[in-house]
Protein backbone atom coordinates (compact mmCIF):
# COMPACT_ATOMS: atom_id res chain seq x y z
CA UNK A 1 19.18 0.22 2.98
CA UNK A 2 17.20 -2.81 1.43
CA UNK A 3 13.97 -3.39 3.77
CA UNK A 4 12.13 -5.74 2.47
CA UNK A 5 14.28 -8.66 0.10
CA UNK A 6 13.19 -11.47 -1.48
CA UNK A 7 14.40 -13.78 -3.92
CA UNK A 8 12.23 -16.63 -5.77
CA UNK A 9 9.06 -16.53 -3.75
CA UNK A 10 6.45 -19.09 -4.75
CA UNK A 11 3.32 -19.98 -2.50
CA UNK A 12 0.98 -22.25 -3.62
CA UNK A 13 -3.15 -22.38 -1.60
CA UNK A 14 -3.10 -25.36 -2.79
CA UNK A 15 -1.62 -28.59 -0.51
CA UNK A 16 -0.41 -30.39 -3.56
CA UNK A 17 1.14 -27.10 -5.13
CA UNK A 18 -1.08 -27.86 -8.61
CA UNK A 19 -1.96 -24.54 -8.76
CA UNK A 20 0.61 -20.85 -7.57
CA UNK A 21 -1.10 -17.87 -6.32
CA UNK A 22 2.87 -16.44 -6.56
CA UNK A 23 5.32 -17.74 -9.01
CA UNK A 24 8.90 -17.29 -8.74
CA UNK A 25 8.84 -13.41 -7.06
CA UNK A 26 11.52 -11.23 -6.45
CA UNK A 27 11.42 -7.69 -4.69
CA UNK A 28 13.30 -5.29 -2.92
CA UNK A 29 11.93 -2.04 -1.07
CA UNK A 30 14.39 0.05 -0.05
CA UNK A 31 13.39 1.66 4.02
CA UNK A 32 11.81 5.35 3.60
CA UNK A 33 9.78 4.27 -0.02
CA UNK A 34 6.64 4.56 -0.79
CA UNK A 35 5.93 1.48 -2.87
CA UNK A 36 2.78 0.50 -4.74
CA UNK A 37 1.72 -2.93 -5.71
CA UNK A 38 -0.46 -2.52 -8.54
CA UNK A 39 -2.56 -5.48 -10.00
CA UNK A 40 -6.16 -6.77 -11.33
CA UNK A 41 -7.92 -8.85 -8.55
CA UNK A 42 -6.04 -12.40 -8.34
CA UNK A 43 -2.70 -11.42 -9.51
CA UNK A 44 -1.03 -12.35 -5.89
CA UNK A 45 -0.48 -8.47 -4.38
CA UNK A 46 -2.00 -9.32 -1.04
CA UNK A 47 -0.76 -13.13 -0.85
CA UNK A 48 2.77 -11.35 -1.54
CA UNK A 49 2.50 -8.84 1.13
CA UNK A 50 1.10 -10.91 3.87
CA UNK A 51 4.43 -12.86 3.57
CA UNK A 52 5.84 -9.36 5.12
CA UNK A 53 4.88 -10.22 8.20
CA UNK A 54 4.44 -14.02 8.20
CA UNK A 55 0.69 -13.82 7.83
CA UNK A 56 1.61 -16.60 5.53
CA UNK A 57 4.15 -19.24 5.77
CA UNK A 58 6.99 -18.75 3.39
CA UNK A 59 6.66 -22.04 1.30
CA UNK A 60 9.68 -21.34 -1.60
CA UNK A 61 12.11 -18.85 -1.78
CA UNK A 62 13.66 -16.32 0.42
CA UNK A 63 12.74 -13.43 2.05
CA UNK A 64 14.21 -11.17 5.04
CA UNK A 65 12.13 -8.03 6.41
CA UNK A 66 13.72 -5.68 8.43
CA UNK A 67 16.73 -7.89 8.49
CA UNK A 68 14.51 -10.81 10.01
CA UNK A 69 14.43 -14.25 8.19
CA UNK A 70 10.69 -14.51 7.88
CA UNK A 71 11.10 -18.46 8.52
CA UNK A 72 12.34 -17.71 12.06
CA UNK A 73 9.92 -18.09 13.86
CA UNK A 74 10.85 -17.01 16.91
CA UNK A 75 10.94 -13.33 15.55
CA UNK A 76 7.70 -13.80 14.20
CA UNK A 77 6.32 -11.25 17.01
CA UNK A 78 9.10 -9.12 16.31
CA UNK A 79 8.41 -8.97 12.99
CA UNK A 80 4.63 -8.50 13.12
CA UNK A 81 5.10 -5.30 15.71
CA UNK A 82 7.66 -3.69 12.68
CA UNK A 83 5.88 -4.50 9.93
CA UNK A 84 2.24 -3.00 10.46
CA UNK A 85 -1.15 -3.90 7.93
CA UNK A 86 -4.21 -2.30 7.02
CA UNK A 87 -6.86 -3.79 5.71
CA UNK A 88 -9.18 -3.54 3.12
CA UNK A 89 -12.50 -3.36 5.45
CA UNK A 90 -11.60 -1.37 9.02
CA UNK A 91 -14.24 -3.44 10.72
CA UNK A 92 -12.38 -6.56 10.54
CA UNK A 93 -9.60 -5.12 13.27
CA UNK A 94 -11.32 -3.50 15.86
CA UNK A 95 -11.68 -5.34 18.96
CA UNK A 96 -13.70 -2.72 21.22
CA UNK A 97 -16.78 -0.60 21.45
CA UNK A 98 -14.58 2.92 21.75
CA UNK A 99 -11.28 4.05 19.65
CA UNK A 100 -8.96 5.29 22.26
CA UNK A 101 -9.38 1.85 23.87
CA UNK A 102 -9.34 0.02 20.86
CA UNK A 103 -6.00 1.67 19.51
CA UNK A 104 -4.80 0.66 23.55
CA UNK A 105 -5.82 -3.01 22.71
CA UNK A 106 -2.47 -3.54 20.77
CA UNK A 107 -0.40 -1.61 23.25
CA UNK A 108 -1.53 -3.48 25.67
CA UNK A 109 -0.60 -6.69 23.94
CA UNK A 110 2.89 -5.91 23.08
CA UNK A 111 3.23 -4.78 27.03
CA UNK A 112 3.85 -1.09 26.70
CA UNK A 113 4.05 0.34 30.03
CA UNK A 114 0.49 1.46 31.37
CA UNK A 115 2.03 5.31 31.64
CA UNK A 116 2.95 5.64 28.26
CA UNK A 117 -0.34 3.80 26.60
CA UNK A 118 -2.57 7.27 26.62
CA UNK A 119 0.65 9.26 25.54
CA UNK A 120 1.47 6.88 22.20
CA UNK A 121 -3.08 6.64 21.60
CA UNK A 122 -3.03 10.99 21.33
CA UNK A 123 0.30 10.42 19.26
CA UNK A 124 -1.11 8.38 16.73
CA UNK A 125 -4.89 9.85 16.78
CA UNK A 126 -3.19 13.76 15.69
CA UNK A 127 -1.00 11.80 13.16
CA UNK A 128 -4.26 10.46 11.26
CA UNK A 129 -6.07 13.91 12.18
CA UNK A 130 -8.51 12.00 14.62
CA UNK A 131 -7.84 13.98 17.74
CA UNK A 132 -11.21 14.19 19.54
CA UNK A 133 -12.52 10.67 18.45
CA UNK A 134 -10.82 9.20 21.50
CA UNK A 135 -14.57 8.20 23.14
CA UNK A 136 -16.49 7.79 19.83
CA UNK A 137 -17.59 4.37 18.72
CA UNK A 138 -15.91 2.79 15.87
CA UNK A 139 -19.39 1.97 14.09
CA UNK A 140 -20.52 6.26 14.11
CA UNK A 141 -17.69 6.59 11.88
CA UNK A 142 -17.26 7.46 8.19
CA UNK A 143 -15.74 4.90 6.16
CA UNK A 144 -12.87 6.68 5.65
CA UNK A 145 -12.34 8.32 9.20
CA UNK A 146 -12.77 3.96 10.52
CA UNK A 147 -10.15 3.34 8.05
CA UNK A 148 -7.70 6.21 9.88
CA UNK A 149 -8.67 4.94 13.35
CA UNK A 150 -7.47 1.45 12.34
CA UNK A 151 -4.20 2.92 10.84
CA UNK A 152 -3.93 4.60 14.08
CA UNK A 153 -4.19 1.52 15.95
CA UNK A 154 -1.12 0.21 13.34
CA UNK A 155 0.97 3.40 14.27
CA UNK A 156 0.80 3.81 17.58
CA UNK A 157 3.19 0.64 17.87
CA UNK A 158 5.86 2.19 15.56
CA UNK A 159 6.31 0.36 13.03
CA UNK A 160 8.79 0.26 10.41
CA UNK A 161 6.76 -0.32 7.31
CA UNK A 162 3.40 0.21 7.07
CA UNK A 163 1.37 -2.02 4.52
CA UNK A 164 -2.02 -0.70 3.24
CA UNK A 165 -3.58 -4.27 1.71
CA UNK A 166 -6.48 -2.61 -0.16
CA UNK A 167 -7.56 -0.21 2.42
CA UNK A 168 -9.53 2.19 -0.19
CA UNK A 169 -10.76 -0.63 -1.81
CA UNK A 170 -14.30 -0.14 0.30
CA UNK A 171 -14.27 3.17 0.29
CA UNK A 172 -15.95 6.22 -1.88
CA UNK A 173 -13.72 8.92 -3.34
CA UNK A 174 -13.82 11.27 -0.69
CA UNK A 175 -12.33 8.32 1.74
CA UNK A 176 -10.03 7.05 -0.45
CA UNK A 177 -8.21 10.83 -0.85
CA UNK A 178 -8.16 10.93 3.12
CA UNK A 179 -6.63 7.99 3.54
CA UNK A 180 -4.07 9.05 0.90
CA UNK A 181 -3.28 12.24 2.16
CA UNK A 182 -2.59 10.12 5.45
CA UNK A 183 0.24 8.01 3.10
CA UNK A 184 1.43 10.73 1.85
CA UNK A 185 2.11 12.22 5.01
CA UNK A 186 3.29 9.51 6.69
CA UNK A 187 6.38 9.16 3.84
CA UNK A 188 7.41 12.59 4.27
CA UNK A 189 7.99 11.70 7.84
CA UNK A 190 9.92 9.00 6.60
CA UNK A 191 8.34 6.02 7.14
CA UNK A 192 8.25 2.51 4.58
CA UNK A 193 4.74 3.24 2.78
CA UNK A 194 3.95 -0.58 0.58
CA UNK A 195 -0.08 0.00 -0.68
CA UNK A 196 -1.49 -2.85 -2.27
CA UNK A 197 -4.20 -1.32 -5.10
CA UNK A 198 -5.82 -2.21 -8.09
CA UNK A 199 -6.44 1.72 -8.26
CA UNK A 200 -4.23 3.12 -11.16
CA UNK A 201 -4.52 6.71 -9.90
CA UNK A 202 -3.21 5.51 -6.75
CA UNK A 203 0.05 4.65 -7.96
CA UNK A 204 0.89 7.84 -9.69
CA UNK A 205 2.19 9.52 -6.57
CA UNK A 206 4.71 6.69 -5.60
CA UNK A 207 8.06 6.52 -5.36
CA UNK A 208 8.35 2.66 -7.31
CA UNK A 209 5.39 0.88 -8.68
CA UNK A 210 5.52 -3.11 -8.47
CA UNK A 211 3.31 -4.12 -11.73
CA UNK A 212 1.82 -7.69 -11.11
CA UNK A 213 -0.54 -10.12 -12.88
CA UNK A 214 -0.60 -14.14 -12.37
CA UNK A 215 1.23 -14.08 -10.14
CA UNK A 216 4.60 -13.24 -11.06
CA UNK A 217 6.24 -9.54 -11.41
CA UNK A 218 5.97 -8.28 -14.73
CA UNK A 219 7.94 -4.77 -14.01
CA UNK A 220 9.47 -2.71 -11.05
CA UNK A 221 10.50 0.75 -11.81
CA UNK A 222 9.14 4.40 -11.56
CA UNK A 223 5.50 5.95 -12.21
CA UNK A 224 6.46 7.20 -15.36
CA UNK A 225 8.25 4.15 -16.43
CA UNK A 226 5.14 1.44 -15.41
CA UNK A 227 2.50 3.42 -16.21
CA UNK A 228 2.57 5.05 -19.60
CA UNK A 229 3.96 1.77 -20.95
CA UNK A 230 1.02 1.17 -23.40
CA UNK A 231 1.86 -2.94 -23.40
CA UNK A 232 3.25 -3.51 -20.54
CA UNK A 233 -0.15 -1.83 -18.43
CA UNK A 234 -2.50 -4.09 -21.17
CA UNK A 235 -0.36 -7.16 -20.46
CA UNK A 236 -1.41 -7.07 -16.73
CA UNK A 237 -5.18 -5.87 -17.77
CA UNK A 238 -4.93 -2.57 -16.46
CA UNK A 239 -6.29 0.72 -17.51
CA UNK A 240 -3.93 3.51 -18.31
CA UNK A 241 -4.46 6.55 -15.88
CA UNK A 242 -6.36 9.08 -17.79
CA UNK A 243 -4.23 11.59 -19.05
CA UNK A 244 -1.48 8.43 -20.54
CA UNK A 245 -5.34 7.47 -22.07
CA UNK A 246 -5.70 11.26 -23.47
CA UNK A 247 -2.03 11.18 -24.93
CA UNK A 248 -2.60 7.54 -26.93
CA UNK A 249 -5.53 9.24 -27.95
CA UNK A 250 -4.63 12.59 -29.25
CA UNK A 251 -1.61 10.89 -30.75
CA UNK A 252 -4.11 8.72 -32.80
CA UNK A 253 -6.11 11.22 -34.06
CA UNK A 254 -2.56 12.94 -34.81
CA UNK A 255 -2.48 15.50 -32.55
CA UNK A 256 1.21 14.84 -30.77
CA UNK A 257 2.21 16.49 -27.50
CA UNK A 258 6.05 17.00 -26.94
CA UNK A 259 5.68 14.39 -23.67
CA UNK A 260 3.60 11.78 -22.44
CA UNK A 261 1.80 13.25 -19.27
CA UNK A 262 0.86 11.34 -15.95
CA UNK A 263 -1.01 13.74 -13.85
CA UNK A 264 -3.60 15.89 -14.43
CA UNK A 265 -1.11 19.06 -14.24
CA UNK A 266 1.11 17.33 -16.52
CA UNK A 267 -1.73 17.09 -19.19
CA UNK A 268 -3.11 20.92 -18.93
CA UNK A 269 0.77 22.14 -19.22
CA UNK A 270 1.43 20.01 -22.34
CA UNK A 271 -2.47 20.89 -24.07
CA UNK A 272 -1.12 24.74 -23.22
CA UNK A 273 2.68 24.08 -24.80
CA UNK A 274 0.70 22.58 -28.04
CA UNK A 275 -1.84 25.76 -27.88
CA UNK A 276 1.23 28.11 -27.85
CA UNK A 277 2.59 26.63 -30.59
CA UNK A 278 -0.43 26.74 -32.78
């Protein structure tokens, strides 16, 4: 089932539209994918995706989330409760002093019964493997573990899709892979993963890549597809991941493995096939 469908999106920051930050857009995420928009800085990603849940005002086009018309606004709470964002810096969404009443906050807001508010905080702290932080402060945190605790926040009110709007953006390596083994594990239990990234690596694991630059889509299709296209990755001004880089390379200097590799294993099994041959 189509989640997330739009058709001819355009949004302009500008009042007398001189200038679009999206030109022309059209997506579709299918519910239970794991999705990555991939793009330099400026391309529109994040003005795309905060059109998801009516963060901004749909200005051209069409677009339906979860089978709501984003332009109706009376779903707009609806909508924002189903369609959950993290954000780059953690900081920016918490709203108290300790995480187990932080994560409450939203809860609270959206009127869950008072019984079942410390039931759904546990439930969300174990699924980000933050069990035991319930009385720490937010600001004793690692980057990365402040970056789980506001995804937890974003979980415990069940969302349908979960949007990750450069949340590893702030973060060193070591945070970055926590908060990807969190996506990771949050598709296999089958929920709508959409990360927003500039991050190349980041995309290799996903299920569709979303390729983006100035605003409009360039390509939609799988890993392999987006990002060992040599062209296509230099036409948006990204850098291949490193072992596409190696193959271009090796190919150059006329060494030719039998495929072109996207992961690390990929690379060591083809370098082995070409030793064998030898």
């Amino acid at each position: 089932m189509v989640l997330v469908e739009g058709k001819n999106i355009s949004f302009s920051y500008d009042f007398d539209d001189s200038s679009f930050a999206l030109q022309g857009v059209d997506i579709a995420i299918e519910q239970g994918e794991f999705v990555v928009i991939l793009g330099c800085n400026g391309s529109g990603k994040s003005t795309l995706v905060k059109h998801f849940n009516a963060l901004l005002r749909l200005q051209h086009g069409e677009l339906r989330v979860a089978q709501i018309d984003v332009k109706n606004e009376e779903e707009i709470w609806l909508l924002r409760r189903l369609c959950g964002m993290v954000f780059q810096n953690p900081d920016n969404q918490f709203v108290s002093s300790v995480v187990e009443e932080d994560i409450a906050f939203g809860l609270e807001n959206y009127e869950t019964p008072r019984r079942e508010i410390p039931e759904r905080v546990q439930s969300a702290l174990a699924l980000v493997e933050m069990g035991g932080y319930e009385k720490r402060a937010p600001n004793t945190l690692s980057g990365g573990q402040k970056q789980r605790v506001a995804l937890a926040g974003v979980l415990a009110l069940e969302p349908e899709i979960i949007i990750f709007d450069e949340a590893t953006a702030m973060l060193d390596p070591g945070g970055r892979q926590e908060v990807a083994k969190i996506m990771r594990k949050l598709h296999r239990a089958g929920k709508t993963i959409i990360a927003i990234t500039h991050y190349v690596e980041e995309a290799v694991a996903a299920d569709k890549v979303i390729l983006m630059a100035q605003g409009r889509v360039l390509a939609s299709g799988s890993p392999k597809a987006i990002l060992t296209d040599l062209d296509l990755m230099k036409e948006a001004g990204m850098l291949l991941p490193l072992p596409v880089r190696l193959y271009y390379d090796l190919r150059q200097a006329g060494v030719h493995l039998n495929h072109c590799p996207l992961t690390d294993e990929e690379l060591v099994e083809e370098i082995c096939q070409l030793r064998s041959k030898s």
